[in-house]
Protein backbone atom coordinates (compact mmCIF):
# COMPACT_ATOMS: atom_id res chain seq x y z
CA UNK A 1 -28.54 -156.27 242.41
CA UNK A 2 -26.01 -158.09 245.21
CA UNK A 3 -25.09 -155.47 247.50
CA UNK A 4 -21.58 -155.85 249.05
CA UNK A 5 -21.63 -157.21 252.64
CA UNK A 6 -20.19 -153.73 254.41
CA UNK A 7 -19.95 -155.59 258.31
CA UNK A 8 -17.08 -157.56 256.74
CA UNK A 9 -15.11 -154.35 257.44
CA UNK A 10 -17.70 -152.48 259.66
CA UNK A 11 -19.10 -154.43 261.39
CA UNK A 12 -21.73 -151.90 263.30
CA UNK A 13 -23.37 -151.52 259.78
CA UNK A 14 -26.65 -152.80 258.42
CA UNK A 15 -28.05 -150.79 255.19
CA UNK A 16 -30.88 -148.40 256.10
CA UNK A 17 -34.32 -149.46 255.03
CA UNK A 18 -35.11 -146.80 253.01
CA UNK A 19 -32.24 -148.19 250.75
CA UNK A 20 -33.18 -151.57 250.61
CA UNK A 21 -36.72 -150.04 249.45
CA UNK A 22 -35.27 -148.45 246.11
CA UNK A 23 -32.57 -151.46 245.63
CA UNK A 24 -35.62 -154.18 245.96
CA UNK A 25 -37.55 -151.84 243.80
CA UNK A 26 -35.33 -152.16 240.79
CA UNK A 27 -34.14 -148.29 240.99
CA UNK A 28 -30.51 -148.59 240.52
CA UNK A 29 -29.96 -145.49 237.68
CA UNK A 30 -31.24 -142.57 237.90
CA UNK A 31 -29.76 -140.35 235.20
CA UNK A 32 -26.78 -138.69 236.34
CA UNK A 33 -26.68 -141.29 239.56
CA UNK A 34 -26.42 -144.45 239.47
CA UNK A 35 -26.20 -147.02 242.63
CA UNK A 36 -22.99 -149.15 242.71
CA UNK A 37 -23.19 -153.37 242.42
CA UNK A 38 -21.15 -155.59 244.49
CA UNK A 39 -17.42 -154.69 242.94
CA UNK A 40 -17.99 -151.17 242.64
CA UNK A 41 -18.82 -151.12 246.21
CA UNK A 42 -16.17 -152.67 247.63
CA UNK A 43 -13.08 -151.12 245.14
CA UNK A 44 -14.82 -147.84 246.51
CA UNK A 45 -14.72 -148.53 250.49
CA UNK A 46 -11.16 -150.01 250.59
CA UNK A 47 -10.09 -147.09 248.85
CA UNK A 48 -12.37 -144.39 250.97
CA UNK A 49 -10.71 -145.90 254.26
CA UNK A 50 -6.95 -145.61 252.73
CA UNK A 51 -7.89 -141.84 251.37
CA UNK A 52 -9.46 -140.43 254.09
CA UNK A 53 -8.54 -142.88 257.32
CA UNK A 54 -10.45 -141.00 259.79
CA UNK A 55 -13.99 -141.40 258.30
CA UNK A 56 -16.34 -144.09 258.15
CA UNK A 57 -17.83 -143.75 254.93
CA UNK A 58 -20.11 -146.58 253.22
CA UNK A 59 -20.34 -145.45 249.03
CA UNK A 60 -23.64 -146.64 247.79
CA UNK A 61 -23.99 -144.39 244.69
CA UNK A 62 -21.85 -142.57 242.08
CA UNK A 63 -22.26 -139.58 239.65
CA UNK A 64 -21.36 -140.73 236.17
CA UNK A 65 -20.09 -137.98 234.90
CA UNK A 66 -17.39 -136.79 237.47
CA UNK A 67 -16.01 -137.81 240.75
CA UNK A 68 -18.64 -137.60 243.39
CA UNK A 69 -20.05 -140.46 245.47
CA UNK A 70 -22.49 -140.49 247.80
CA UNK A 71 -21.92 -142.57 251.17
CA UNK A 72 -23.83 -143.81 254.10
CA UNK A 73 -21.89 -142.14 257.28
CA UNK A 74 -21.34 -144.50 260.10
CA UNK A 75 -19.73 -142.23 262.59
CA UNK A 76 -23.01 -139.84 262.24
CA UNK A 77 -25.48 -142.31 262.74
CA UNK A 78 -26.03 -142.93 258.75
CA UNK A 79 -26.16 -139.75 257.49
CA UNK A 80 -25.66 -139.14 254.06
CA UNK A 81 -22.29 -137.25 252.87
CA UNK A 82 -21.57 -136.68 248.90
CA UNK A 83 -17.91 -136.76 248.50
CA UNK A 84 -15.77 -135.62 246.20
CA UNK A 85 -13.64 -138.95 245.93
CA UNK A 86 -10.15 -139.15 244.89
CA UNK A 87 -9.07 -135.70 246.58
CA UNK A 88 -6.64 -134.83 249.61
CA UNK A 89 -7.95 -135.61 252.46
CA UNK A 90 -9.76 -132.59 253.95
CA UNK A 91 -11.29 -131.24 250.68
CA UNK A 92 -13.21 -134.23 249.96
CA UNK A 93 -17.00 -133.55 251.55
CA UNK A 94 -19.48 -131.50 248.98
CA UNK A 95 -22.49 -131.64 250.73
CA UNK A 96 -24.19 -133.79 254.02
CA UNK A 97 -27.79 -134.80 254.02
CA UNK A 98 -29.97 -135.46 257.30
CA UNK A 99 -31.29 -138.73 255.45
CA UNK A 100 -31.12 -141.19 252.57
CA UNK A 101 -34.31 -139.71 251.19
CA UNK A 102 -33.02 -135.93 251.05
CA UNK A 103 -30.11 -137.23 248.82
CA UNK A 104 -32.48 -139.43 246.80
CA UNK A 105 -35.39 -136.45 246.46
CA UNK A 106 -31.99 -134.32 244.96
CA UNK A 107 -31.01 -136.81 242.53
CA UNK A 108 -34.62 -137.40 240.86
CA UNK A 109 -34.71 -133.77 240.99
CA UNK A 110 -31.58 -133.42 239.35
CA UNK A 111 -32.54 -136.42 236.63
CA UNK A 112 -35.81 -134.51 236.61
CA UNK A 113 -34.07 -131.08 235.43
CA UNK A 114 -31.13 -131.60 234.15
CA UNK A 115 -32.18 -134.57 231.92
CA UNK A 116 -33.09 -134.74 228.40
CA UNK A 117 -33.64 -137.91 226.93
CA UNK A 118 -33.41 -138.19 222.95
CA UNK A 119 -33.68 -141.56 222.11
CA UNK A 120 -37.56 -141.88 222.87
């Protein structure tokens, strides 16, 4: 999977390791999440900084079944907000995690509970 190159528009930004882990690893969908590819990536941050100006957001993953993202926070130091994307500004944030893992231990849990799979 190409991952878009986010210092062309923050430049302070590197991805954190413990993402690069799962994206070398080949675990891109994980149910209900799924992590976004190059386009994705960068419709999603152009349009984060025009909706909601005063964050820093960097969208990694999306829920496929509604509006939520999850995003790598640059003004606190990579921390890990899920978003409710495409709302006013001010009513967006759902939930903020202390690290990449604590999202990604959520969203196997949710796959893990939430998930029935039919076509085995």
């Amino acid at each position: 999977m190409e991952l878009f190159d986010v210092s062309s528009i923050y430049k302070e930004f590197e991805y954190p390791k413990e993402f690069l882990k799962i994206v070398h690893l080949g675990f891109v969908n994980f149910d209900f999440w799924y992590l976004m590819d190059y386009d994705q990536t960068e419709w999603r941050i152009k349009g984060l900084k025009e909706r909601y100006p005063d964050r820093k957001l960097v969208p990694f993953a999306r829920r496929g079944d509604n509006d939520d993202i999850v995003c790598f926070d640059i003004d606190r130091d990579g921390r890990v907000q899920k978003i409710h994307d495409f709302v006013s500004a001010g009513w967006e944030q759902r939930k903020d995690y202390e690290s990449f893992w604590d999202w990604f231990r959520e969203a196997i849990d949710e796959m893990i509970e939430e998930g029935e799979y039919d076509e085995l």
